[in-house]
C-alpha atoms as a PDB file:
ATOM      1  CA  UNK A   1      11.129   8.738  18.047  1.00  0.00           C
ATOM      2  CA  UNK A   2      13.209  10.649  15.248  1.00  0.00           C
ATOM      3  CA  UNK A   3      11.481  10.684  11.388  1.00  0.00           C
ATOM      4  CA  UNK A   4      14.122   9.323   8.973  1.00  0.00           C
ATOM      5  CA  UNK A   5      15.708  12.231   7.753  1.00  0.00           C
ATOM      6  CA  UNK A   6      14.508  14.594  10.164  1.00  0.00           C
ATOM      7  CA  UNK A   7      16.626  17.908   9.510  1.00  0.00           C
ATOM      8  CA  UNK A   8      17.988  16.970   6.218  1.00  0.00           C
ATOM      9  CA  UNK A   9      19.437  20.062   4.171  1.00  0.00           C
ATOM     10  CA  UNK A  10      19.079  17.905   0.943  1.00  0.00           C
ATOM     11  CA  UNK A  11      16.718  20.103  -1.255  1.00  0.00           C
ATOM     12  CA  UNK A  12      13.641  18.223  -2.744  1.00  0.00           C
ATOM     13  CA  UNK A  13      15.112  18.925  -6.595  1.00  0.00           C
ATOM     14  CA  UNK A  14      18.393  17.107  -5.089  1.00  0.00           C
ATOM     15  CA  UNK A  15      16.232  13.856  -4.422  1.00  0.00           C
ATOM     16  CA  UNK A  16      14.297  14.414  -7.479  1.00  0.00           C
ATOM     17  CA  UNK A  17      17.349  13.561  -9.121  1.00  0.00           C
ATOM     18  CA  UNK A  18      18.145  11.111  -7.408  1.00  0.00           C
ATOM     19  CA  UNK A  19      15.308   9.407  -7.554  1.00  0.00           C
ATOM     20  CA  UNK A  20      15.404   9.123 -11.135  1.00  0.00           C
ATOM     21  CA  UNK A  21      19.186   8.132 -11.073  1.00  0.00           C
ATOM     22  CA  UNK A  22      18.167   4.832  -8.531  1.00  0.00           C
ATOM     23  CA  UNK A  23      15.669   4.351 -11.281  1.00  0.00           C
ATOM     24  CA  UNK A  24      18.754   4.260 -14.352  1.00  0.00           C
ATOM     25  CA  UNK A  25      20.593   2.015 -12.174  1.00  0.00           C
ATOM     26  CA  UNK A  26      18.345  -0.705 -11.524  1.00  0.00           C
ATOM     27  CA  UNK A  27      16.744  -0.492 -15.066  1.00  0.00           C
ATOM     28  CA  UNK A  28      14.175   1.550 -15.450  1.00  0.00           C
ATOM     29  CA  UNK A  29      13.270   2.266 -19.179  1.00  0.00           C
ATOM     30  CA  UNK A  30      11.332   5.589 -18.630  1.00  0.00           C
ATOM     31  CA  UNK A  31      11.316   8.085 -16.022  1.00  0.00           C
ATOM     32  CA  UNK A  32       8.441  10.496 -15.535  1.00  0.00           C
ATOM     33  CA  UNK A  33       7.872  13.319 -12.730  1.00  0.00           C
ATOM     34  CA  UNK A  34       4.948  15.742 -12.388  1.00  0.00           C
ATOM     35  CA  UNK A  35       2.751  16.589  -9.298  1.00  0.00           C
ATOM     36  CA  UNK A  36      -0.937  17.818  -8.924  1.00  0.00           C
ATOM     37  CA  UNK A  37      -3.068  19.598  -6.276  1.00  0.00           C
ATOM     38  CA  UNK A  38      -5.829  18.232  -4.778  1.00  0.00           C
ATOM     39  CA  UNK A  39      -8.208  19.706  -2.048  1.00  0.00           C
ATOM     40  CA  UNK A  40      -8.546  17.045   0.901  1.00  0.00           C
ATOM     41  CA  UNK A  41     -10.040  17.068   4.734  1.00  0.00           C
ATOM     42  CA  UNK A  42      -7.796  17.674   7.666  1.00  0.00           C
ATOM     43  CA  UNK A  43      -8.319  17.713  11.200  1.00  0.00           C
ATOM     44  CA  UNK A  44      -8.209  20.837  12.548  1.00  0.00           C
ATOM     45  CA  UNK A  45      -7.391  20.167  16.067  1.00  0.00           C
ATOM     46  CA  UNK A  46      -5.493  16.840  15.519  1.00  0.00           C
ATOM     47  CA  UNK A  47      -2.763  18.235  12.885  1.00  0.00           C
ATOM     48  CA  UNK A  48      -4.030  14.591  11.087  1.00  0.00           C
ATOM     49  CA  UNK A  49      -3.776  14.147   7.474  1.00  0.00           C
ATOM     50  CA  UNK A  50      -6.839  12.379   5.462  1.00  0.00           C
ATOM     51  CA  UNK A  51      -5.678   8.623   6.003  1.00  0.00           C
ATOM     52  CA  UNK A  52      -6.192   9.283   9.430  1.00  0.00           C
ATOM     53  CA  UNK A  53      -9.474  11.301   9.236  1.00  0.00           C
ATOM     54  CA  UNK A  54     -12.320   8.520  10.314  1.00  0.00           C
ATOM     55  CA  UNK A  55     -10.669   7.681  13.238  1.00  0.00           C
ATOM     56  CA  UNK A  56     -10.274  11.422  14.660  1.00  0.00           C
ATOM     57  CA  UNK A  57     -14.061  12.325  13.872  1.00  0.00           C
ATOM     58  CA  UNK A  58     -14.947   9.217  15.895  1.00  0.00           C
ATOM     59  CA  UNK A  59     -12.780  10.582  18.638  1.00  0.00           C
ATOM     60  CA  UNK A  60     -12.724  13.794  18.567  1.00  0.00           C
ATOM     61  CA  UNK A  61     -15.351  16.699  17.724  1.00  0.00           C
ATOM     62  CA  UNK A  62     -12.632  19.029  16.329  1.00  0.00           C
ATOM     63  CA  UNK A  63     -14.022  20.713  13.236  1.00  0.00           C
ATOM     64  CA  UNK A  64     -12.672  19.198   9.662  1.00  0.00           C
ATOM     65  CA  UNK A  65     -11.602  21.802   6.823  1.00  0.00           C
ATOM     66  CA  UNK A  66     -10.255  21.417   3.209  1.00  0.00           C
ATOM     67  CA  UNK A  67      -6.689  21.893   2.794  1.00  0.00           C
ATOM     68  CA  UNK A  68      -4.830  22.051  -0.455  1.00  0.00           C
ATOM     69  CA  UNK A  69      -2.237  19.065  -0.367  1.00  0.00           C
ATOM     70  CA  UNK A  70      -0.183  18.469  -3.013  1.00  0.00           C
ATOM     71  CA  UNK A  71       0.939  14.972  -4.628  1.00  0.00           C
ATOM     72  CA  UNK A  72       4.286  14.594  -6.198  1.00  0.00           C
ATOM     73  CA  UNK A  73       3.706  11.512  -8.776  1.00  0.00           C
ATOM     74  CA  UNK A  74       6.993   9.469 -10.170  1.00  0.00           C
ATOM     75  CA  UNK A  75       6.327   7.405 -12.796  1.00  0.00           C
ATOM     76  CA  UNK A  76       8.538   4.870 -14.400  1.00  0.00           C
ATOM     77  CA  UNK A  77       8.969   1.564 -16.414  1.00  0.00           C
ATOM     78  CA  UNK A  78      10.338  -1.344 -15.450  1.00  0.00           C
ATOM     79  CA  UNK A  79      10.303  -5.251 -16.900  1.00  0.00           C
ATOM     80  CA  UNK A  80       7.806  -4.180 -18.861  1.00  0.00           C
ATOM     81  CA  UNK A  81       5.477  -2.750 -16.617  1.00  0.00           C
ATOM     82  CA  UNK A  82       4.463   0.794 -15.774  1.00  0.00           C
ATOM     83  CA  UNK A  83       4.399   1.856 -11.675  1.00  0.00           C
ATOM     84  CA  UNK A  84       3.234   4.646 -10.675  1.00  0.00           C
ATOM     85  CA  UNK A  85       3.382   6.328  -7.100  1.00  0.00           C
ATOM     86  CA  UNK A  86       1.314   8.915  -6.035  1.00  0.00           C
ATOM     87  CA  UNK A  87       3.080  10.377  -2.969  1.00  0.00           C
ATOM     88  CA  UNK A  88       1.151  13.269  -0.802  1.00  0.00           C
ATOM     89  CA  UNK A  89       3.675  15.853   0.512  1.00  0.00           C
ATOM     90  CA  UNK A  90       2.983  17.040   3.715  1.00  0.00           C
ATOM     91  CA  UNK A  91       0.436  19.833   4.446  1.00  0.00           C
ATOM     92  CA  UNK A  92       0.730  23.160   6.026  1.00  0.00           C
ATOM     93  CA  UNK A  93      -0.978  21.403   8.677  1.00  0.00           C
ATOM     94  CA  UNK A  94       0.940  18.314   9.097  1.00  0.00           C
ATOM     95  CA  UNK A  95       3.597  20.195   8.842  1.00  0.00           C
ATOM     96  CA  UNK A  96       3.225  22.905  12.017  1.00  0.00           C
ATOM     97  CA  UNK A  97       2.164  25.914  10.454  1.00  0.00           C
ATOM     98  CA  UNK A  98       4.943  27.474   8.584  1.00  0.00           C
ATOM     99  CA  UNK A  99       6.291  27.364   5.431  1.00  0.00           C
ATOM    100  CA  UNK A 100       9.647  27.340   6.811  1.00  0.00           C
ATOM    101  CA  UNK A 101       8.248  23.396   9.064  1.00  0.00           C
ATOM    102  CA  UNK A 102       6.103  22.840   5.678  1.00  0.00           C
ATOM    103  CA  UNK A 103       9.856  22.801   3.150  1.00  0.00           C
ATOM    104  CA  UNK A 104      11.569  20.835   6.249  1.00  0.00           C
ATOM    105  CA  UNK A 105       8.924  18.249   6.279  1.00  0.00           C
ATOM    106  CA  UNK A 106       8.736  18.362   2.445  1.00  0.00           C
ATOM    107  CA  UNK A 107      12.999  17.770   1.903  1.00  0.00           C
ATOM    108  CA  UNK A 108      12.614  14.582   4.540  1.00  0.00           C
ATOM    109  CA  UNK A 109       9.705  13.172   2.624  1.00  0.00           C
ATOM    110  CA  UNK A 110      11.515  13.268  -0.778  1.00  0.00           C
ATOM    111  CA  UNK A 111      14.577  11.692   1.253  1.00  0.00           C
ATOM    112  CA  UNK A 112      12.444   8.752   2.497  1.00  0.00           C
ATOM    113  CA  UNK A 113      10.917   8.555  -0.808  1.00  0.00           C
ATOM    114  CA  UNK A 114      14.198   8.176  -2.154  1.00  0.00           C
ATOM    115  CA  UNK A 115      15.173   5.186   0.517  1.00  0.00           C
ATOM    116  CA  UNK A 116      11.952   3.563  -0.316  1.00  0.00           C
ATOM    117  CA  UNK A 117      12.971   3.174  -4.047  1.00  0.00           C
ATOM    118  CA  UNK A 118      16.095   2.316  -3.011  1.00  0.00           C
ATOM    119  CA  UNK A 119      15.217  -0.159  -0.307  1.00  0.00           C
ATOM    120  CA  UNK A 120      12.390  -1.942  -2.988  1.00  0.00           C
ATOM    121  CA  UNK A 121      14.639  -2.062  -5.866  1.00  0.00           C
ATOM    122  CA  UNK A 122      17.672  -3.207  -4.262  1.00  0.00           C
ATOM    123  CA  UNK A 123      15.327  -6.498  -2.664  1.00  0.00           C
ATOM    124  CA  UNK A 124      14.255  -7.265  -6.491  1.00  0.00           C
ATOM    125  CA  UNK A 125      17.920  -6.819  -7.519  1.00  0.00           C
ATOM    126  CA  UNK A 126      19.571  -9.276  -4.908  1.00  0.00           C
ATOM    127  CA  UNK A 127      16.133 -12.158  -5.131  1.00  0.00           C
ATOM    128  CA  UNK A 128      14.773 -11.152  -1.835  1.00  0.00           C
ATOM    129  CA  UNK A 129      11.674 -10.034  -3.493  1.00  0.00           C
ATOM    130  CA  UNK A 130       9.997  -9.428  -6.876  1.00  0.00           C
ATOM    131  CA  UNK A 131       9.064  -6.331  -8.828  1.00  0.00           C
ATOM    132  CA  UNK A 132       5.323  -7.259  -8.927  1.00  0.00           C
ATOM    133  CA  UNK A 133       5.427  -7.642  -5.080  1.00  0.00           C
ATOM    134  CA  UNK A 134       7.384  -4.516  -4.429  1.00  0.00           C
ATOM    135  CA  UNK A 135       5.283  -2.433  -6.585  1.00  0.00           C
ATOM    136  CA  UNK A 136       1.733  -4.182  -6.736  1.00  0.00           C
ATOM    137  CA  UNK A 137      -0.786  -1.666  -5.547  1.00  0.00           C
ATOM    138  CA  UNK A 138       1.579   0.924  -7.727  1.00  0.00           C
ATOM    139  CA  UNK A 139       1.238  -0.917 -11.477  1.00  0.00           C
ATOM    140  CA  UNK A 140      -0.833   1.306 -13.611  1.00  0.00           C
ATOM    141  CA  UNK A 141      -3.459  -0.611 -15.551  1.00  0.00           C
ATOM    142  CA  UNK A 142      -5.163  -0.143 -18.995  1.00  0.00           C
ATOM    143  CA  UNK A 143      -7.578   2.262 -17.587  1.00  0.00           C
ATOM    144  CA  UNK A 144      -4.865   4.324 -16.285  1.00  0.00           C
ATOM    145  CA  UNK A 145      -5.758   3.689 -12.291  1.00  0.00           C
ATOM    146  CA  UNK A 146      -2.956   1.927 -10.604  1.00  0.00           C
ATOM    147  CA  UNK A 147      -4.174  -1.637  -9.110  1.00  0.00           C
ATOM    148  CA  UNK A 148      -4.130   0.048  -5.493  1.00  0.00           C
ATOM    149  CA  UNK A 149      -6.868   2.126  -6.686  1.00  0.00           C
ATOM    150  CA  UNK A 150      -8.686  -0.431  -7.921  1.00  0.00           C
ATOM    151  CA  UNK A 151      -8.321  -2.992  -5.124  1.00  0.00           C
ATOM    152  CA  UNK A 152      -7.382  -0.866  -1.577  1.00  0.00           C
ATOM    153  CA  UNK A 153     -11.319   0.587  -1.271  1.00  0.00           C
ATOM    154  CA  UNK A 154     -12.720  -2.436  -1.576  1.00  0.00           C
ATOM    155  CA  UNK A 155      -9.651  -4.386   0.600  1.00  0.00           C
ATOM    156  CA  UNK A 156     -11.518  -4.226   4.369  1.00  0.00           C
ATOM    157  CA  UNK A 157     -14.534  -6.480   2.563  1.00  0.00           C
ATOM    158  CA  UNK A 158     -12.644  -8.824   0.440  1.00  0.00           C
ATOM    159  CA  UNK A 159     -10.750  -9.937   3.860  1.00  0.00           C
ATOM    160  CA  UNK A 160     -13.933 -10.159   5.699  1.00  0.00           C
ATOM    161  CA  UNK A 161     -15.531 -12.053   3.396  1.00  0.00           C
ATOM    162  CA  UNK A 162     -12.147 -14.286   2.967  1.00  0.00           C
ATOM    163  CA  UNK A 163     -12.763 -14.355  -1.485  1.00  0.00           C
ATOM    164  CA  UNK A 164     -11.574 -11.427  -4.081  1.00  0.00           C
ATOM    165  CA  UNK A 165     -14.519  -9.334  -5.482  1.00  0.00           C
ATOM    166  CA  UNK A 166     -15.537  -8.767  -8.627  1.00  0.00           C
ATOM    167  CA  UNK A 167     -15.450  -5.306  -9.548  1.00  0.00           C
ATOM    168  CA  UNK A 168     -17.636  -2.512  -9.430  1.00  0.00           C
ATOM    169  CA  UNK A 169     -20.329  -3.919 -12.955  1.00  0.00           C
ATOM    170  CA  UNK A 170     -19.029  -6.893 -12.728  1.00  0.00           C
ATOM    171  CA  UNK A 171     -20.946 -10.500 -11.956  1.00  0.00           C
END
């Protein structure tokens, strides 16, 4: 199976942009784009990135290393509410080794970051959805943590146990 965009010759500055003109159109107060680097684990014989890291050291015994992986974060406002999504590009890695397979793989991920915001925005827009059910793990809170990185870490036990959980201090 084909990735969505696979081949694309649209730059990553081209999406960028248009990622923040989707925004404008379907209301978006503010607009904000930075990224950040981050060292994470990889599997070195699996080509895996780190959401898929527990399950290749239970089945394989390939060696894990630190990668640098870098996070391309688009922020905006919308109805009052701040959303924030942290996307990782794709690694060296991921990616096959050169930098010529790392920009290819980094051009389609802006593209189907792009369709994403597209895709979500348009479903508020025409009633099919809402922006707090599009967006929920991405709404940034007081503390400055989106709810996702609040909630998702603790997600596996709250459906276990079948009731929400107070948080970490909490009674």
């Amino acid at each position: 199976m084909s990735r969505y965009a696979e081949g694309t010759t649209v730059s990553a500055e081209k999406s960028r942009v248009e990622a923040e003109r989707v925004l404008q159109k379907y209301g978006a107060d503010g607009f904000g784009y930075g990224w950040d680097r981050r060292e994470v684990r990889v599997c070195s014989g699996c080509k895996r990135g780190a959401g898929a890291l527990d399950r290749c050291e239970v089945e394989h015994s390939h060696a894990l290393k630190t990668e640098t992986h870098e996070l391309v974060l688009i922020t905006f406002k919308i109805e009052s509410r701040t959303v924030r999504l942290d996307v990782p590009m794709p690694t060296k890695t991921e990616a096959g080794g050169t930098n010529e397979k790392l920009e290819r793989r980094t051009r389609e991920r802006w593209r189907a970051l792009v369709l994403v915001l597209k895709a979500k925005l348009e479903a508020v827009e025409c009633g099919i959805s809402t922006l707090e059910s599009e967006f929920l793990a991405n709404v940034v809170m007081a503390d400055g943590r989106t709810i996702g990185q609040a909630i998702l870490p603790r997600l596996s036990e709250a459906v276990s146990s079948g009731r929400l959980l107070p948080g970490r201090g909490e009674t």
